[in-house]
C-alpha atoms as a PDB file:
ATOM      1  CA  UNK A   1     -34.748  11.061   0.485  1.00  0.00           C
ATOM      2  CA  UNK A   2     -31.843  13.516   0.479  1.00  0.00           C
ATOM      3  CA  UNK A   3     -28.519  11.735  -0.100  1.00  0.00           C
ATOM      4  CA  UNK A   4     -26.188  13.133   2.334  1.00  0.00           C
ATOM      5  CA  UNK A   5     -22.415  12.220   3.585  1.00  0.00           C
ATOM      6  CA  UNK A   6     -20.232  11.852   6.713  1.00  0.00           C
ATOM      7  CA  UNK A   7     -17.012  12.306   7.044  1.00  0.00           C
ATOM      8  CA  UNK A   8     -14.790  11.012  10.189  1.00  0.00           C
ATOM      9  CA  UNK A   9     -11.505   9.710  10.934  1.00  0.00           C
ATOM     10  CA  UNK A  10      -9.299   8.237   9.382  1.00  0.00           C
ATOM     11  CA  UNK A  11      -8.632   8.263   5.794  1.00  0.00           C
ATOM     12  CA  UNK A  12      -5.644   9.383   3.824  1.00  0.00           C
ATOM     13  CA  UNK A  13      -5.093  10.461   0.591  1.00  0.00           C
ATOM     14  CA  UNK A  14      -1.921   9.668  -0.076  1.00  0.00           C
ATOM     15  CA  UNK A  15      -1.270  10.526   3.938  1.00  0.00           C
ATOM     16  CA  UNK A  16      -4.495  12.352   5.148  1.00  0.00           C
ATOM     17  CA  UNK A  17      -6.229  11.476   8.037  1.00  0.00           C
ATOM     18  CA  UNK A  18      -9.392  11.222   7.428  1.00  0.00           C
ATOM     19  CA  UNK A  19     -12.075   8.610   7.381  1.00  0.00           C
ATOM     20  CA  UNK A  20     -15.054   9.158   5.129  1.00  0.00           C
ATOM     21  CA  UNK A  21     -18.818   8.001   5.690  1.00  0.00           C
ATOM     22  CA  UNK A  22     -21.355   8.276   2.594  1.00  0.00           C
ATOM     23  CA  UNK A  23     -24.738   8.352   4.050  1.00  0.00           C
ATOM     24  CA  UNK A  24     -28.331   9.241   2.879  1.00  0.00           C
ATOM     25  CA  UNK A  25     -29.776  10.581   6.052  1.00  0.00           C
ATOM     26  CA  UNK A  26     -33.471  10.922   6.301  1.00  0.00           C
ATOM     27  CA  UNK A  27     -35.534  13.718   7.561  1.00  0.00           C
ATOM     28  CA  UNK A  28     -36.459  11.833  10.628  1.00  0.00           C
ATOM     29  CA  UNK A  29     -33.413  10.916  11.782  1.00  0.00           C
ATOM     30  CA  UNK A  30     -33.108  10.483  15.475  1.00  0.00           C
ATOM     31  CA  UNK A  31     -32.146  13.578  17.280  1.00  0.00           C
ATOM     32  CA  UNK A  32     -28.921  13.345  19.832  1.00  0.00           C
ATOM     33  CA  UNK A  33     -27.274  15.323  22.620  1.00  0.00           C
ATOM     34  CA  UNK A  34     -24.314  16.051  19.958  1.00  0.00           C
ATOM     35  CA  UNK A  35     -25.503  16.448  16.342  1.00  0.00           C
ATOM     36  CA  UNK A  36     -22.305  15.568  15.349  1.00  0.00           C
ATOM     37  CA  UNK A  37     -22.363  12.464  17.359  1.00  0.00           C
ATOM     38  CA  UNK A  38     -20.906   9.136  15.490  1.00  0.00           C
ATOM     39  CA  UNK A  39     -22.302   5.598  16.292  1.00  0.00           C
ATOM     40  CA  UNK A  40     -19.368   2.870  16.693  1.00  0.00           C
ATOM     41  CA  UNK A  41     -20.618   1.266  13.091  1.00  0.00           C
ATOM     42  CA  UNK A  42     -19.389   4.210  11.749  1.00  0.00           C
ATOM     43  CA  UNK A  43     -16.221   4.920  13.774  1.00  0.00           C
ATOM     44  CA  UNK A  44     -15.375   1.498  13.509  1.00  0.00           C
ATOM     45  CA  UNK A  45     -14.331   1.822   9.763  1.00  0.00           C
ATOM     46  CA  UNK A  46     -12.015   4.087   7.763  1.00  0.00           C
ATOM     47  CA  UNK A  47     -15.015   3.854   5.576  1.00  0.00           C
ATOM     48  CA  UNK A  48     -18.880   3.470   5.597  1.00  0.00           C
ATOM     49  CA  UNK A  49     -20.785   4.758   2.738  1.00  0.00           C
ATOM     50  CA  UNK A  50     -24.668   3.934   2.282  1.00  0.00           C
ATOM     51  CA  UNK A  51     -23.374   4.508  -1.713  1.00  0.00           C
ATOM     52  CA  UNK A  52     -21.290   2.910  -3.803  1.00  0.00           C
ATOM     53  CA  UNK A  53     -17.846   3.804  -3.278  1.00  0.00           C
ATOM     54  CA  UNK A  54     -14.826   4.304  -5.580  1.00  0.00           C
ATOM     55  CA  UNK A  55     -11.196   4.686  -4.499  1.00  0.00           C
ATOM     56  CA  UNK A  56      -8.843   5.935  -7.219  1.00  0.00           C
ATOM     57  CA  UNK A  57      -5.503   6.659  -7.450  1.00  0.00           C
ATOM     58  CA  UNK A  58      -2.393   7.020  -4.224  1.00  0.00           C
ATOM     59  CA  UNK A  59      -5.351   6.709  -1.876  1.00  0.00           C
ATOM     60  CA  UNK A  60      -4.949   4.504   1.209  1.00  0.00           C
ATOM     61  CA  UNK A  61      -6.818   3.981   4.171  1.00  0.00           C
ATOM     62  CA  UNK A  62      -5.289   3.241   7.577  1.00  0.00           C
ATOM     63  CA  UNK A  63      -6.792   2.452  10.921  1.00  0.00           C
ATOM     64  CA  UNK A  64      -6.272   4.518  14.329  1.00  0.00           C
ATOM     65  CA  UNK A  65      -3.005   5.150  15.610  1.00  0.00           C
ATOM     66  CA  UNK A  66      -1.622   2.556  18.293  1.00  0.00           C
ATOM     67  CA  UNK A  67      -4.285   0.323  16.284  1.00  0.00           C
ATOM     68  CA  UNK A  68      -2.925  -2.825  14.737  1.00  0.00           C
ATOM     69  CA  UNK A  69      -2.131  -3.046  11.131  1.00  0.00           C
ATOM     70  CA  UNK A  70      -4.056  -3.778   8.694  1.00  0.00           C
ATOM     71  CA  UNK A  71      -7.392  -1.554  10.100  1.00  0.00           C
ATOM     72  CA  UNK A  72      -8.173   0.643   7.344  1.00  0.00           C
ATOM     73  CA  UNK A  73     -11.776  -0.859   6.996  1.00  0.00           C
ATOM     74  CA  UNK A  74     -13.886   0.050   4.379  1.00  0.00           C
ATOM     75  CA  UNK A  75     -17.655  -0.654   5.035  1.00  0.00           C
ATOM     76  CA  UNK A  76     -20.296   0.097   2.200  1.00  0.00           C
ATOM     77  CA  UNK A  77     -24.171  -0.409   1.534  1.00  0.00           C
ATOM     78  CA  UNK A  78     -23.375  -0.255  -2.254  1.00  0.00           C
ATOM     79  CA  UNK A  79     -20.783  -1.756  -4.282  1.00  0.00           C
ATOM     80  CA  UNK A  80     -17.210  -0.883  -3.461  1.00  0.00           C
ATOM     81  CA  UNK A  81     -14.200  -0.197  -6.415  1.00  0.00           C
ATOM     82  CA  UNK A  82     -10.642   0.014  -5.871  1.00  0.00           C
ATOM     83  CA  UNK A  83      -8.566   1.108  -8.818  1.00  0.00           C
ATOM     84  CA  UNK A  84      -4.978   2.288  -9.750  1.00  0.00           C
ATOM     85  CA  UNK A  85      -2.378   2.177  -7.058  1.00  0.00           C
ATOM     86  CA  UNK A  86      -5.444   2.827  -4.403  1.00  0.00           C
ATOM     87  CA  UNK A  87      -5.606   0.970  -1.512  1.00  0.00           C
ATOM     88  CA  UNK A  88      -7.791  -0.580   1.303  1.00  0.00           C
ATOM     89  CA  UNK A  89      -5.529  -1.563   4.418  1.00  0.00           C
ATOM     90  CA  UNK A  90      -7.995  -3.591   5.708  1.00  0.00           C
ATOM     91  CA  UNK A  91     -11.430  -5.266   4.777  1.00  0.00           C
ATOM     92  CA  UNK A  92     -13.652  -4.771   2.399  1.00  0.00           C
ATOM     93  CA  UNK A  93     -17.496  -5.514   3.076  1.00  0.00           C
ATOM     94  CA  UNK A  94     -19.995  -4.687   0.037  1.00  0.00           C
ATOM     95  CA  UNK A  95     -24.105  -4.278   0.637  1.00  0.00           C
ATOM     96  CA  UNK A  96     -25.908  -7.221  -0.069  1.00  0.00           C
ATOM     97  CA  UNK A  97     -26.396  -8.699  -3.345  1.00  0.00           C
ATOM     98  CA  UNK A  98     -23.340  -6.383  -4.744  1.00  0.00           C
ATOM     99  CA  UNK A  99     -20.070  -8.083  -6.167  1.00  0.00           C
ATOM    100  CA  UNK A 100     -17.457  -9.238  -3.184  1.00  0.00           C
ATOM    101  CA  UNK A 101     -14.826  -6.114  -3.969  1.00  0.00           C
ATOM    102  CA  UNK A 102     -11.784  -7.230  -5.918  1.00  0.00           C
ATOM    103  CA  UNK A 103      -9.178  -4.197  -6.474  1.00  0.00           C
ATOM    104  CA  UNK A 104      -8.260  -3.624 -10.399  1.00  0.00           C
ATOM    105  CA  UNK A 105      -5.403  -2.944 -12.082  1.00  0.00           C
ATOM    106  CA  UNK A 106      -2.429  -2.094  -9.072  1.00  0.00           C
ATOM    107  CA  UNK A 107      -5.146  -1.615  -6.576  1.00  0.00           C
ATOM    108  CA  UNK A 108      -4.319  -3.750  -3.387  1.00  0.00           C
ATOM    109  CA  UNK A 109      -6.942  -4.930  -0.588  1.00  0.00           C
ATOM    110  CA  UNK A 110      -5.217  -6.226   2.280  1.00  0.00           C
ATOM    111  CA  UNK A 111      -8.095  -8.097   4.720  1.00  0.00           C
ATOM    112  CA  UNK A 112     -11.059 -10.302   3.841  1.00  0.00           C
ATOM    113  CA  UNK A 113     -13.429  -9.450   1.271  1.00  0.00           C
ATOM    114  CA  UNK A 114     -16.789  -9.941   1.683  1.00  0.00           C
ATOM    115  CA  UNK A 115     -20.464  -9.093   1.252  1.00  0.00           C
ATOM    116  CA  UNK A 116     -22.627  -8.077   4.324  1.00  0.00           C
ATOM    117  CA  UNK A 117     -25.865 -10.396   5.052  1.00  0.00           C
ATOM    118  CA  UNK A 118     -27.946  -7.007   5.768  1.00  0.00           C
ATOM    119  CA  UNK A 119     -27.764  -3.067   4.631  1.00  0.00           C
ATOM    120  CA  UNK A 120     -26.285  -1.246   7.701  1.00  0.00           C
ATOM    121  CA  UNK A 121     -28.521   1.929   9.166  1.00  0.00           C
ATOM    122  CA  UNK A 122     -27.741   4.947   7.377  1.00  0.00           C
ATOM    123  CA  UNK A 123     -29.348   7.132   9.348  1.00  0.00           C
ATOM    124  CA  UNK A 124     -26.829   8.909  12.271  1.00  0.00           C
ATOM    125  CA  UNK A 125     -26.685  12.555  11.539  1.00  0.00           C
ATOM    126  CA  UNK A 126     -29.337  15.070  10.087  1.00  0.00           C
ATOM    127  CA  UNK A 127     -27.311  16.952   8.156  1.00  0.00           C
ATOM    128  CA  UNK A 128     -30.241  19.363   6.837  1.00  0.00           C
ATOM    129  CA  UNK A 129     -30.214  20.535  10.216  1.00  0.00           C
ATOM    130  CA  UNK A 130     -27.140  21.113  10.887  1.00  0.00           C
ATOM    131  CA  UNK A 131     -26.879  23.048   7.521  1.00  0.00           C
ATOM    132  CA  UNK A 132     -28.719  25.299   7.934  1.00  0.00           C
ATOM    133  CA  UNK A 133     -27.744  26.032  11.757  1.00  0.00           C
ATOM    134  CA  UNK A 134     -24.012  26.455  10.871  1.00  0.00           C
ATOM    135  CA  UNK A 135     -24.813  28.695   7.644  1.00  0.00           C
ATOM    136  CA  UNK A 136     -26.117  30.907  10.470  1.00  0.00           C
ATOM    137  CA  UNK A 137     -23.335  30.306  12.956  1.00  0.00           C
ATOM    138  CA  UNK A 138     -19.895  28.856  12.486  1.00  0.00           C
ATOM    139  CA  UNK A 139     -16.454  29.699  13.429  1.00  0.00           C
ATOM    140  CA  UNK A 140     -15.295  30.344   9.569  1.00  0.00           C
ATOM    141  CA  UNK A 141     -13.947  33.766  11.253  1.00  0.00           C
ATOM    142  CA  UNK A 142     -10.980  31.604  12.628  1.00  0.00           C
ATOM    143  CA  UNK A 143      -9.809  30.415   9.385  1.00  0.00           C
ATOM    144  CA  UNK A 144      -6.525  32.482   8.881  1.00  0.00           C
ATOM    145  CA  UNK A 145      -6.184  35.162   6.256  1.00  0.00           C
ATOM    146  CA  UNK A 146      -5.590  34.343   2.577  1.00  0.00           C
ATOM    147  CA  UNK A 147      -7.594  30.600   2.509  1.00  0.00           C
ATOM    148  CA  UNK A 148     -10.884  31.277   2.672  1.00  0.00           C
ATOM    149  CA  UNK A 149     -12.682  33.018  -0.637  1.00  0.00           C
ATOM    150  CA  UNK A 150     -16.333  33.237   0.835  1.00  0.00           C
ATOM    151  CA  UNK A 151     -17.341  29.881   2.138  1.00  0.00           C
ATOM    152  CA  UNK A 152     -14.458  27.959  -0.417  1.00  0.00           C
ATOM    153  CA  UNK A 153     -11.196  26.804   1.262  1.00  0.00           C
ATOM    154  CA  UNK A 154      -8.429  26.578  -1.013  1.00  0.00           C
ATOM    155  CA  UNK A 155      -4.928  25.163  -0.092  1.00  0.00           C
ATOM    156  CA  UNK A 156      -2.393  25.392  -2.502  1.00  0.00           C
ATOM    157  CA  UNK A 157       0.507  24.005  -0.752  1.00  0.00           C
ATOM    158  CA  UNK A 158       2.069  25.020   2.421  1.00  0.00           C
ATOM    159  CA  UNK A 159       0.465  24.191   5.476  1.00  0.00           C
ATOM    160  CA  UNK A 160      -3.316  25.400   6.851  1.00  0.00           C
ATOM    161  CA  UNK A 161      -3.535  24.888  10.616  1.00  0.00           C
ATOM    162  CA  UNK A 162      -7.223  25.181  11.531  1.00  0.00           C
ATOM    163  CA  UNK A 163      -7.424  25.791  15.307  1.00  0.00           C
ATOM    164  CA  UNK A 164     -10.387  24.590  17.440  1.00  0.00           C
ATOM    165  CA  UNK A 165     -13.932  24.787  16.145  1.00  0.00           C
ATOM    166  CA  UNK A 166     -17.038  24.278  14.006  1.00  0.00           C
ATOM    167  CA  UNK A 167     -16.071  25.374  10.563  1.00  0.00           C
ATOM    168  CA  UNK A 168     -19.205  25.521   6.960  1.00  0.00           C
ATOM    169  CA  UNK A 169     -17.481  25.323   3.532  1.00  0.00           C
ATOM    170  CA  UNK A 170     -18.967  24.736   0.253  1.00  0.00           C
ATOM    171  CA  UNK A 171     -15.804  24.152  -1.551  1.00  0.00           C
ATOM    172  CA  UNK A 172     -12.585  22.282   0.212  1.00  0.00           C
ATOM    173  CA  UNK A 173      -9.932  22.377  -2.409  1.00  0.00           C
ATOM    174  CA  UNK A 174      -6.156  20.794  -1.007  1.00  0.00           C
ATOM    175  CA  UNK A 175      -3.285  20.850  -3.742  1.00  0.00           C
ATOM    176  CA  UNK A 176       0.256  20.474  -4.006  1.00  0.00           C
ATOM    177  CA  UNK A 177       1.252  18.075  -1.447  1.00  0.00           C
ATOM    178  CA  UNK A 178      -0.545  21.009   1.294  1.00  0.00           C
ATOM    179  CA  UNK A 179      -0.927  20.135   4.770  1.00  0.00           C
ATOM    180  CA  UNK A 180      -4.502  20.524   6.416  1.00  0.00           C
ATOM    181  CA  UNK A 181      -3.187  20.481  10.277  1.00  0.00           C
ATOM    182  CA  UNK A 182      -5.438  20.869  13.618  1.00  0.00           C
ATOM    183  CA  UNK A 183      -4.956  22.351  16.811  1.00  0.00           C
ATOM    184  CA  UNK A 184      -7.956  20.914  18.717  1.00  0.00           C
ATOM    185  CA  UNK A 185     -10.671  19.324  17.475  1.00  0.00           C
ATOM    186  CA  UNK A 186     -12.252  20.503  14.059  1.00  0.00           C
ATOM    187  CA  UNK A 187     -15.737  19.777  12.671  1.00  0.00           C
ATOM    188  CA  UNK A 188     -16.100  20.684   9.261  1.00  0.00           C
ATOM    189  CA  UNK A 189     -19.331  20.650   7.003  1.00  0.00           C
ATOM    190  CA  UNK A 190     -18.576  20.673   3.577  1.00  0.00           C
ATOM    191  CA  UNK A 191     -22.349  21.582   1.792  1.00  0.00           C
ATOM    192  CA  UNK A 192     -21.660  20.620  -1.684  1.00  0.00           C
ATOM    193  CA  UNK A 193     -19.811  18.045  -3.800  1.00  0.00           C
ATOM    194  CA  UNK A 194     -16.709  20.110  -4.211  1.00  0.00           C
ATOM    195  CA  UNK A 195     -14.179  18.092  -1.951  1.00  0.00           C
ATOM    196  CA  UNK A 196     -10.908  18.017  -3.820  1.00  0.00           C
ATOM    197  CA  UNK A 197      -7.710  16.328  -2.813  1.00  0.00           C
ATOM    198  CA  UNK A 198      -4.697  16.205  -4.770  1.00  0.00           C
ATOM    199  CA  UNK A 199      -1.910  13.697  -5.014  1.00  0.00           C
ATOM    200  CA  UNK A 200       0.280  13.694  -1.692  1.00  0.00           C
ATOM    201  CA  UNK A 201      -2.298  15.813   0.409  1.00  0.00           C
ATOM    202  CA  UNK A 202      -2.233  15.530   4.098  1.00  0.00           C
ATOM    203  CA  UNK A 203      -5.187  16.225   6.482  1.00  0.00           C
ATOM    204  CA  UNK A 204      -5.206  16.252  10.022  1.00  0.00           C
ATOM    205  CA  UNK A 205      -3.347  14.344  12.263  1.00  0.00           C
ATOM    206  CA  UNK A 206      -1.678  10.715  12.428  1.00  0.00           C
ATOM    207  CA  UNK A 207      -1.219  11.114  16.696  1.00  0.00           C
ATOM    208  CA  UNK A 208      -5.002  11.629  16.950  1.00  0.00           C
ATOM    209  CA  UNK A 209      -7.080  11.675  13.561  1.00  0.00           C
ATOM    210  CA  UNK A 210     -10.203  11.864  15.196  1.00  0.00           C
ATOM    211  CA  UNK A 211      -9.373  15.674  15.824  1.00  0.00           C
ATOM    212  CA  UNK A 212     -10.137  16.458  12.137  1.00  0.00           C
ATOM    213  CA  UNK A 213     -14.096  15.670  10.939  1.00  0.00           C
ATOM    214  CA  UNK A 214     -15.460  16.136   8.079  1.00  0.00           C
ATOM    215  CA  UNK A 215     -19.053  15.781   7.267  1.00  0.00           C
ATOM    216  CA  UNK A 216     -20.737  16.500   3.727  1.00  0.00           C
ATOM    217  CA  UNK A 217     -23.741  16.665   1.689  1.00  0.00           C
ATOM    218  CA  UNK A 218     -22.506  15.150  -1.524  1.00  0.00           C
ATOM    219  CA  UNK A 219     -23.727  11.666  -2.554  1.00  0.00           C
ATOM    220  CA  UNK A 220     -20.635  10.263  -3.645  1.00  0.00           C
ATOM    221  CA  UNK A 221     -16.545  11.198  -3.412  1.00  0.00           C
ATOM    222  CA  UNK A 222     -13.940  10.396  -5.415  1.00  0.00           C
ATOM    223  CA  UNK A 223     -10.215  10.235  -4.773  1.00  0.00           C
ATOM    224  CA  UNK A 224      -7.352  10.690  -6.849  1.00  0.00           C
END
């Protein structure tokens, strides 16, 4: 089975929107209308991951905007790990048989921990196939001159706004307190397990995070 990962809002690393979802998706995974369509298990968290998940460093999840506080959820089929001065705004459900998550060191986890009676599907998007369409077609033409080094986006400070569209990296590199912005909605495939985001980092939007989505291949992310 090919271990692959989804990305959607809202998660922020040290204040990015994004939310992250670590899936293995298997070859016969339902077709949809959208192929980029997300089921409400998955939108319902700041974090689903069919993996274990580790959360290092000035990472913190937060829900929605105009949500309540304390909605950061992090949802995992695998064991979850908070360290450092990371944390969960919300609660934290292991897979079954896995520890209940307790945060380490200065790590904080806000809502009820717990460990889920059954493994959640893991099965929403087939990411081989949308791989290998948007390696053939993608909007990477958009990206604006001086950030994009073949299919690797670099930003090293400043801010990248990424206007509307369906956008294939293998390399997502943000550094230097750099801004990822939006100006519609942005679908990014990241086909590789080079997502790097640096202390302070910002992607996407707090008014509406669910304009930035990021979906990738790799089996596990970390955080710092």
């Amino acid at each position: 089975m090919n271990r692959e990962t989804v990305m959607t809002p809202f998660l922020r690393s040290t204040v990015a929107s994004l939310a992250i979802v670590l899936c293995a998706a298997a070859p016969e995974a339902r077709a949809q209308q959208d192929p980029f369509a997300l089921t409400p298990t998955l939108t319902g968290q700041a974090v689903f991951s069919c993996n274990d998940l580790m959360v290092n460093g000035n990472t913190d999840s937060a829900g929605p905007a105009g949500s309540a506080t304390n909605q950061g959820h992090v949802l995992t089929n695998g064991k979850i790990t908070v360290n450092s001065n990371a944390k969960v705004d919300g609660t934290a459900t292991a897979g079954p048989g896995k520890p209940t998550p307790a945060p380490n060191g200065n790590g904080q986890i806000t809502g009820t921990r717990s460990v889920a009676s059954a493994t959640t599907p893991c099965t929403p998007i087939n990411l081989t196939t949308l791989t290998t369409t948007l390696q053939a077609q993608n909007d990477n033409s958009r990206v604006p001159s001086g950030y994009l080094n073949g299919t690797q986006l670099t930003v090293n400070g400043g801010t990248l706004t990424l206007p509307a569209g369906t956008y294939y990296f293998t390399q997502l590199t943000l550094n230097g307190s750099a801004q990822l912005a939006v100006s519609g909605l942005v679908k990014i495939l990241l086909n590789d397990n080079n997502l790097n985001l640096g202390g302070g980092v910002n992607a996407g939007t707090s008014a509406d995070p669910a304009l930035l989505r990021l979906y990738t291949t790799s089996s596990n992310l970390n955080f710092n």
